[in-house]
Structures are given as C-alpha cells and as structure tokens.
N, C-alpha and C. Protein backbone atom coordinates (compact mmCIF):
# COMPACT_ATOMS: atom_id res chain seq x y z
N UNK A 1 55.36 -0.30 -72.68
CA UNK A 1 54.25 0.63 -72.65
C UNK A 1 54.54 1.78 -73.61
N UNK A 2 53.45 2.40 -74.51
CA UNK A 2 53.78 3.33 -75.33
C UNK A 2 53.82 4.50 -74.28
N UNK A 3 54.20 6.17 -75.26
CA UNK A 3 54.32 7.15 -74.49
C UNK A 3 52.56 7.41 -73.99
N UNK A 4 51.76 6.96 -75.39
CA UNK A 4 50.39 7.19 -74.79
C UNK A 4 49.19 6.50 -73.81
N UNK A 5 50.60 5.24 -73.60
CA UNK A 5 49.77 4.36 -72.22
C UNK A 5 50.26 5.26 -71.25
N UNK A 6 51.38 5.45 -71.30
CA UNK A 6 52.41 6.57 -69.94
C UNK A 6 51.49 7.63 -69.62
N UNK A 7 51.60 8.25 -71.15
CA UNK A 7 50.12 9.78 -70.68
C UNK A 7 49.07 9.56 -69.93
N UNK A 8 48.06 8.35 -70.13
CA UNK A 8 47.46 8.17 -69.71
C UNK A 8 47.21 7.89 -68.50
N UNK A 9 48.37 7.30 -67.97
CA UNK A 9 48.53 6.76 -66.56
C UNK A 9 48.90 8.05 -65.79
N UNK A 10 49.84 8.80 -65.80
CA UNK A 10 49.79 10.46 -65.76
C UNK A 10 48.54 11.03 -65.35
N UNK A 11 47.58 11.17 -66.40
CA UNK A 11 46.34 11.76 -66.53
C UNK A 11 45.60 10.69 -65.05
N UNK A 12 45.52 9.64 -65.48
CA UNK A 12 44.94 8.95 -64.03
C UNK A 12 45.40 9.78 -62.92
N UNK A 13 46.80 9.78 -62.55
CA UNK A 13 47.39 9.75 -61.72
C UNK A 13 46.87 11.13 -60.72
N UNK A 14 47.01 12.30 -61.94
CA UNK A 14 46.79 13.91 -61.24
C UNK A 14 45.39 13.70 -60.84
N UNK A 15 44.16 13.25 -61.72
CA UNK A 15 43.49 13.29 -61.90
C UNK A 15 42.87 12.59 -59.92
N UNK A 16 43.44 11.38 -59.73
CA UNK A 16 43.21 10.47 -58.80
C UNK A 16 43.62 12.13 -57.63
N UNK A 17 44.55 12.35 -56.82
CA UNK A 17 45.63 13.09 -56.63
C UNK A 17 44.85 14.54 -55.97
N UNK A 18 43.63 14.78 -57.05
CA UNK A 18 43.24 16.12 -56.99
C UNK A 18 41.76 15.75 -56.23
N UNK A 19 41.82 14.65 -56.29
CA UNK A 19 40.19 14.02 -55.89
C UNK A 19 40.29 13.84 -54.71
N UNK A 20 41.39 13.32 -53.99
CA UNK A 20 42.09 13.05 -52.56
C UNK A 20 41.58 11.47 -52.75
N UNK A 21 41.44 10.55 -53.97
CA UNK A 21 41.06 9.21 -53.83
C UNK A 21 42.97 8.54 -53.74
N UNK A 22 42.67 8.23 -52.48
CA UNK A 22 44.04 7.76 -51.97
C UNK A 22 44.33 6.44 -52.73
N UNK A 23 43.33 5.51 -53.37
CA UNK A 23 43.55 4.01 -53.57
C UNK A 23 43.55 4.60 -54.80
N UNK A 24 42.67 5.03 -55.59
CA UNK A 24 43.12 5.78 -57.04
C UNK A 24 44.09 5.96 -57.71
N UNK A 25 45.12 6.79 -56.49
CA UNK A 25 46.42 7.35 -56.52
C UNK A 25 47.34 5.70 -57.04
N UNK A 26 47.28 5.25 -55.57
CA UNK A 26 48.17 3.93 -55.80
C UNK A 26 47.83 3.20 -56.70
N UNK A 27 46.76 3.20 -57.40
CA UNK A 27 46.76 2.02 -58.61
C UNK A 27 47.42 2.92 -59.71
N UNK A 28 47.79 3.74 -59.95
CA UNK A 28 48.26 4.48 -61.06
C UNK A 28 50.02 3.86 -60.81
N UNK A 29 50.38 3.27 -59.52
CA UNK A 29 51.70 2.77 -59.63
C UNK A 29 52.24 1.76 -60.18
N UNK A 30 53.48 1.65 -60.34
CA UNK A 30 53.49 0.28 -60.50
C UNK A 30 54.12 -0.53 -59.28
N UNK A 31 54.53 -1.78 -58.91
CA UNK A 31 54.03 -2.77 -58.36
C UNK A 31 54.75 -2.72 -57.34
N UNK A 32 56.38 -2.30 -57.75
CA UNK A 32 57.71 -1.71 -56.45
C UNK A 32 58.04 -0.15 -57.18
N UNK A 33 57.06 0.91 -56.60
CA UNK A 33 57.64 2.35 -57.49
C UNK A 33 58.85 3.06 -56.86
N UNK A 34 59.69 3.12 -57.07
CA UNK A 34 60.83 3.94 -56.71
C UNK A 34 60.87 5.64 -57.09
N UNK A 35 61.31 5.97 -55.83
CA UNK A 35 61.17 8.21 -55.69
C UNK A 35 62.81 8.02 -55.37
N UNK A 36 63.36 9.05 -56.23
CA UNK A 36 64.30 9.77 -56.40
C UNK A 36 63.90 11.22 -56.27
N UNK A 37 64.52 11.87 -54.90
CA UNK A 37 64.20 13.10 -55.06
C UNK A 37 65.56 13.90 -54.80
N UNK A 38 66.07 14.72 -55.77
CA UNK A 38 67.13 15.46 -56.20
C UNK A 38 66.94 17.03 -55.75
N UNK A 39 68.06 18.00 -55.07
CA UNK A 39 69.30 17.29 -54.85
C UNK A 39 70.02 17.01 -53.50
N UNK A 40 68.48 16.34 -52.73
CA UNK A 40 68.61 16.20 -51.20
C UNK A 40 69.18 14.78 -51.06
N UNK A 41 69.05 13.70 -52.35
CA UNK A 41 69.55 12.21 -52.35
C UNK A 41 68.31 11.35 -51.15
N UNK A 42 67.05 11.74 -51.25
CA UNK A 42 66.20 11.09 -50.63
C UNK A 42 65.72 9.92 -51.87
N UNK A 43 65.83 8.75 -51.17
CA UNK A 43 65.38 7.99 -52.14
C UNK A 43 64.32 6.89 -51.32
N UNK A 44 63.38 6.37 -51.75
CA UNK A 44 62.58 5.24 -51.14
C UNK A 44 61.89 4.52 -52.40
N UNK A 45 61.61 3.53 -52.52
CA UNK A 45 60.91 2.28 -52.86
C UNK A 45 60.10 1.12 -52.28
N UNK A 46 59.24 0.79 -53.05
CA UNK A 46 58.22 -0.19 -52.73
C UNK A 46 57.49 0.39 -52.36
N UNK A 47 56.15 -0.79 -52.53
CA UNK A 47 54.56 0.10 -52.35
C UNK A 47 54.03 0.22 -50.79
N UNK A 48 55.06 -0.13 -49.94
CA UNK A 48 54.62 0.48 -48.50
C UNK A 48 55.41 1.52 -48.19
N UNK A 49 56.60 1.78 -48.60
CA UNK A 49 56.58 3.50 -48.87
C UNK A 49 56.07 4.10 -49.29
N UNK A 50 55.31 3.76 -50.68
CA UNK A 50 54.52 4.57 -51.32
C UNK A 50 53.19 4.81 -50.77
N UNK A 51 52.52 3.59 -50.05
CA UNK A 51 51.66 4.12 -49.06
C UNK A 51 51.61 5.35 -48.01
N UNK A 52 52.45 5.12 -47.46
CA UNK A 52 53.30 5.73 -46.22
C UNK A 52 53.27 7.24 -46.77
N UNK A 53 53.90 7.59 -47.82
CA UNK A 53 54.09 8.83 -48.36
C UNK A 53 52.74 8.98 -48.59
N UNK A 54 51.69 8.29 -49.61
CA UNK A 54 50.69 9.04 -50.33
C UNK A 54 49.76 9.61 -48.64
N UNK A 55 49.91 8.38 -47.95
CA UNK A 55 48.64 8.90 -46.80
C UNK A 55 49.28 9.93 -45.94
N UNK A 56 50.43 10.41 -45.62
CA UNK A 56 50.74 11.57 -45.72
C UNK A 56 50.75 12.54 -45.97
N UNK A 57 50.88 12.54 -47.40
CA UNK A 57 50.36 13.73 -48.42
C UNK A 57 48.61 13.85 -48.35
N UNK A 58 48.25 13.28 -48.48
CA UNK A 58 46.37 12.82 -48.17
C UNK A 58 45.95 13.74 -47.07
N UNK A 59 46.60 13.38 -46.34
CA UNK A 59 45.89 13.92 -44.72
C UNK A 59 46.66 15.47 -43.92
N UNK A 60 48.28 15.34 -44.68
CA UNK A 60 48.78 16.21 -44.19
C UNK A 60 49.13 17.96 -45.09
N UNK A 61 49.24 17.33 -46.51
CA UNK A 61 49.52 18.60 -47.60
C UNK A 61 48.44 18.86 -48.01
N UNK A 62 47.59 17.68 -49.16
CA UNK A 62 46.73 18.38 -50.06
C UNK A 62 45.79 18.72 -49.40
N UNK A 63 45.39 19.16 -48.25
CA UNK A 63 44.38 19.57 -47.49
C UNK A 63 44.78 21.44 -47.13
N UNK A 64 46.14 21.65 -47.76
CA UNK A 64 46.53 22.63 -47.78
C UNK A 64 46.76 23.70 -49.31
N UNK A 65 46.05 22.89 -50.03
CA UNK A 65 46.02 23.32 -51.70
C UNK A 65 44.73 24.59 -51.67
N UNK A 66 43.98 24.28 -50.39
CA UNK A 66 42.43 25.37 -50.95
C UNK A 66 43.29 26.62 -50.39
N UNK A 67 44.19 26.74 -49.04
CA UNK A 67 44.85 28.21 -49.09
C UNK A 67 46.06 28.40 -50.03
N UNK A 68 46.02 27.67 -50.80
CA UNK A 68 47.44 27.85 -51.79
C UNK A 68 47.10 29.22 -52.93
N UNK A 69 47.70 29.72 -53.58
CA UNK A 69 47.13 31.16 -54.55
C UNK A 69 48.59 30.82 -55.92
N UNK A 70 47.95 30.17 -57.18
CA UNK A 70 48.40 30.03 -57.95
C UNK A 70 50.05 31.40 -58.39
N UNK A 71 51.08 31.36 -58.45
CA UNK A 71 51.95 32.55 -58.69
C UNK A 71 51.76 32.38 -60.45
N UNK A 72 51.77 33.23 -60.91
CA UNK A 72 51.48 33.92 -62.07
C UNK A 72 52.47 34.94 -62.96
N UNK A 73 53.06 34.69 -63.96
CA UNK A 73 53.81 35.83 -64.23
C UNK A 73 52.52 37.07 -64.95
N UNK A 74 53.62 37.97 -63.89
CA UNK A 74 52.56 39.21 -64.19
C UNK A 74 53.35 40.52 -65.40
C-alpha cells in the first residue's frame, strides 16, 4: 500500500470515528489489527477485540467529546 492509500484509510478512519458509524470505523481495519499501547504493555489483536474496544469507545467515551474543551496554547 502506498503512503497515500495509508492517508486515505486514516482520513476514512477519523472521519468514520467522529460520526459514531461503528461499522465505518471497523472497515477502515485490517483483517487481524493489532494495538500496542505504550508504556502500560497493553497489547490485543484480532477483529473481536477490535470490536470489543470500538463498541466501547462508541457507547462509553465518544459520547463524552461534546463536554470535552479543546486545550490551546495561549
């Protein structure tokens, strides 16, 4: 894949993400996606983790973005 198929899939991705289209989200993956998250050593893979996480995030965070207040350097 070039860097500008990558961008693009990116651009899907936020784009899906900000919409709360949960199936959106997951097609922007690929087929077993693996999360590395540093520097707690949480790691998970495959697309029923990735379910698991996105409908999580879906129902439990981004529903918390409208009281969020951008920080700004002032």
């Amino acid at each position: 894949m070039s860097p500008s198929d990558l961008l693009e899939i990116a651009y899907r991705h936020t784009v899906a993400e900000e919409n709360g289209d949960y199936e959106g989200t997951l097609a922007t993956l690929e087929a077993n996606p693996v999360y590395e998250l540093f520097p707690v050593g949480l790691r998970m893979s495959g697309m029923d983790a990735a379910r698991r996480y996105y409908r999580h995030f879906f129902d439990n965070v981004a529903p918390l973005w409208d009281e969020m207040e951008p920080i700004t350097d002032a």
